[in-house]
Protein backbone atom coordinates (compact mmCIF):
# COMPACT_ATOMS: atom_id res chain seq x y z
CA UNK A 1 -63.21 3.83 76.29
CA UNK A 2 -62.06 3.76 72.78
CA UNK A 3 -57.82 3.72 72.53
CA UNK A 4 -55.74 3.61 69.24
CA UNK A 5 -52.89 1.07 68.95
CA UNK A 6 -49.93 2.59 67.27
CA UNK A 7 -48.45 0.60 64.87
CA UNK A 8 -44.89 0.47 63.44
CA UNK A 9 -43.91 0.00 59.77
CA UNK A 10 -41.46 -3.30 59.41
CA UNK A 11 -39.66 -0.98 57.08
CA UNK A 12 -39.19 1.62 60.04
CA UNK A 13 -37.80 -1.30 62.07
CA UNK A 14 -34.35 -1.72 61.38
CA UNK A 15 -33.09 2.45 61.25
CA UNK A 16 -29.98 1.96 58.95
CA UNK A 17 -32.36 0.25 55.88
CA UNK A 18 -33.13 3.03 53.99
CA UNK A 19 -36.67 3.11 52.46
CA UNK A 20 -36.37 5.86 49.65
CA UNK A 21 -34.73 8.81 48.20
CA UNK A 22 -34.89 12.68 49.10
CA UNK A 23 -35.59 15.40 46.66
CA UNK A 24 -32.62 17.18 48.25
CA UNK A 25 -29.10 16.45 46.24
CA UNK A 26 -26.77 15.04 49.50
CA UNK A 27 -23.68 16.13 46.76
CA UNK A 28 -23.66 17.18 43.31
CA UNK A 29 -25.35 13.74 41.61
CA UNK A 30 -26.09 12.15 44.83
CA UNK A 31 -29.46 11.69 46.45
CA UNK A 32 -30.09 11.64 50.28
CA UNK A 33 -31.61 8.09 51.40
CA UNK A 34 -34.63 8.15 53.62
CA UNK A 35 -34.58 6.37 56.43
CA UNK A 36 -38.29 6.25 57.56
CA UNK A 37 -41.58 5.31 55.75
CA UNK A 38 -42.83 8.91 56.95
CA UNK A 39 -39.88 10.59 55.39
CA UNK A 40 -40.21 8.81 52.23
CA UNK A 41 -43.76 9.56 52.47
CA UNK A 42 -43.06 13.34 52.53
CA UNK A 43 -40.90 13.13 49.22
CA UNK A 44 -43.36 11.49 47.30
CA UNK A 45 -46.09 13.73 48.23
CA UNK A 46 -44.24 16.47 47.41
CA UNK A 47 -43.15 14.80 44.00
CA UNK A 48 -46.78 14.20 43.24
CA UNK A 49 -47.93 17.73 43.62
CA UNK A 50 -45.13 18.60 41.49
CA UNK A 51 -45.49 16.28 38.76
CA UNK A 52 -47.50 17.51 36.16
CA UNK A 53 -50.02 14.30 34.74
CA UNK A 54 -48.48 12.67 31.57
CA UNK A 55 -44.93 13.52 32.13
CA UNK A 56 -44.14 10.29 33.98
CA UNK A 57 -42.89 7.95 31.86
CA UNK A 58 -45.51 4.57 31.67
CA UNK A 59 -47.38 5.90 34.42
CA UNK A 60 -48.91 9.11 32.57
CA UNK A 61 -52.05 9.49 35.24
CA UNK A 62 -49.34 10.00 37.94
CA UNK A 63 -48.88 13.52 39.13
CA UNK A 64 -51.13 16.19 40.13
CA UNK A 65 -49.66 19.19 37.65
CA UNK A 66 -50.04 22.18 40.43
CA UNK A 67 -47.69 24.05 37.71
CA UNK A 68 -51.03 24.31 35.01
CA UNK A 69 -53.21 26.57 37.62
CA UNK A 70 -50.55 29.22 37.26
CA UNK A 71 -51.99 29.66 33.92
CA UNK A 72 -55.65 30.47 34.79
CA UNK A 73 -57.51 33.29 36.40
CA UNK A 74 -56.24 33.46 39.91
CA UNK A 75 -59.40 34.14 42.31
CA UNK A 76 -60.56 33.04 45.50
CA UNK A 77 -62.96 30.04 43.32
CA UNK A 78 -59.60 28.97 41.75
CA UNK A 79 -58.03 28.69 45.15
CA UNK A 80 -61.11 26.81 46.68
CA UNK A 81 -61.20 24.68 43.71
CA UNK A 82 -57.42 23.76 44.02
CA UNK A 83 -57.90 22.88 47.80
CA UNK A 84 -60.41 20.34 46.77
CA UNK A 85 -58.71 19.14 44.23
CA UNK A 86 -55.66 18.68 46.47
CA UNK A 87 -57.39 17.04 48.83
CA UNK A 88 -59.22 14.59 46.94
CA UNK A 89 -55.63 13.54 45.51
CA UNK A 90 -53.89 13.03 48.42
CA UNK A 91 -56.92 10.94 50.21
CA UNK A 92 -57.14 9.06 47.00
CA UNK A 93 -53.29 8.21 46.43
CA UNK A 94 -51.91 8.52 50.09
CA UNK A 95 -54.41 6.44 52.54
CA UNK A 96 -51.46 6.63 54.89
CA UNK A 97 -51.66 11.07 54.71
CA UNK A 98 -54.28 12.47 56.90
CA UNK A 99 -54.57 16.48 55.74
CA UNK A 100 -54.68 18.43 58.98
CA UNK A 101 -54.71 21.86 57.15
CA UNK A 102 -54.04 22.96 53.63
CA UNK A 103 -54.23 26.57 53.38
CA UNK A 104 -53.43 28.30 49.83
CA UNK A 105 -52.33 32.22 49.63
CA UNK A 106 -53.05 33.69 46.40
CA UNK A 107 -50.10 36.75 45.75
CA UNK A 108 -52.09 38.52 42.77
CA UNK A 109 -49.62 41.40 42.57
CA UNK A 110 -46.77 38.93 41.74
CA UNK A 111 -49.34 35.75 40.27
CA UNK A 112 -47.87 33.56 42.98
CA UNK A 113 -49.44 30.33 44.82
CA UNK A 114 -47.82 29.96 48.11
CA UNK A 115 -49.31 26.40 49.37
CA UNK A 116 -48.81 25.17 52.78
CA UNK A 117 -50.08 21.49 53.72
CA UNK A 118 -49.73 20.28 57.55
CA UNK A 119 -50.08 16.25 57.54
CA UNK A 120 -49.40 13.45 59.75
CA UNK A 121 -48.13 10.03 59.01
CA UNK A 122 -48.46 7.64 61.53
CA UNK A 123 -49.04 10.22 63.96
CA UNK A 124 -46.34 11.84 63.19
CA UNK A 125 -47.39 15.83 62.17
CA UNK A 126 -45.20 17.25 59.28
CA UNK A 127 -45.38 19.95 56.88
CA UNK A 128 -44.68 21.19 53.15
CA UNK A 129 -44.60 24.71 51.82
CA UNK A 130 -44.55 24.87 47.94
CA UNK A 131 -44.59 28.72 46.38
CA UNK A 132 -45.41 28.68 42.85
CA UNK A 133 -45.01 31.60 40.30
């Protein structure tokens, strides 16, 4: 019988480190610290998807530019397109992400994305809900 040995980051060791920086302002000017590889994790996922490729400065393949679909025909092969796409990123860039479920909701009547992606890290499940439009 097959078993899977769980395995703790040394960053995740010692809880008052911290191991990188929210998206959320903590006070006007101040960032939030994370505390946990899967936390930071999150954050930078989400920064990816929101990052449109060239914009970072010396890193201009970074970023997945989820912004430049608003701009073509929305239709279900769009959608499907951008779920591969997605996926392929994050397997590519995050070896640590495992994509549980990605489901995108096209909102024609208001040319909205609404993107949900459940994830785990470590075995740990989380989620991230991005509306675009």
């Amino acid at each position: 019988m097959a078993f899977r040995i769980n395995t703790i980051n040394p960053l995740d060791i010692d809880p008052s480190t911290g191991v990188g920086v929210s998206l959320r302002y903590a006070s006007e000017g101040v960032f939030e610290t994370t505390y946990t590889t899967a936390q930071a994790t999150k954050n930078n996922l989400i920064n990816f998807i929101l990052t449109g490729q060239g914009t970072r400065y010396l890193n201009p393949t970074f970023g997945f530019g989820i912004q430049s679909y608003l701009f073509e025909q929305l239709n279900n092969e769009t959608v499907e397109g951008l779920e591969e796409d997605i996926q392929t990123a994050i397997a590519e860039l995050f070896p640590t992400v495992t994509v549980d479920n990605l489901t995108i909701n096209l909102l024609q009547d208001t040319n909205q994305l609404d993107v949900k992606i459940t994830f785990s890290i470590a075995g740990e499940q989380d989620n991230i809900d991005i509306t675009l439009g």
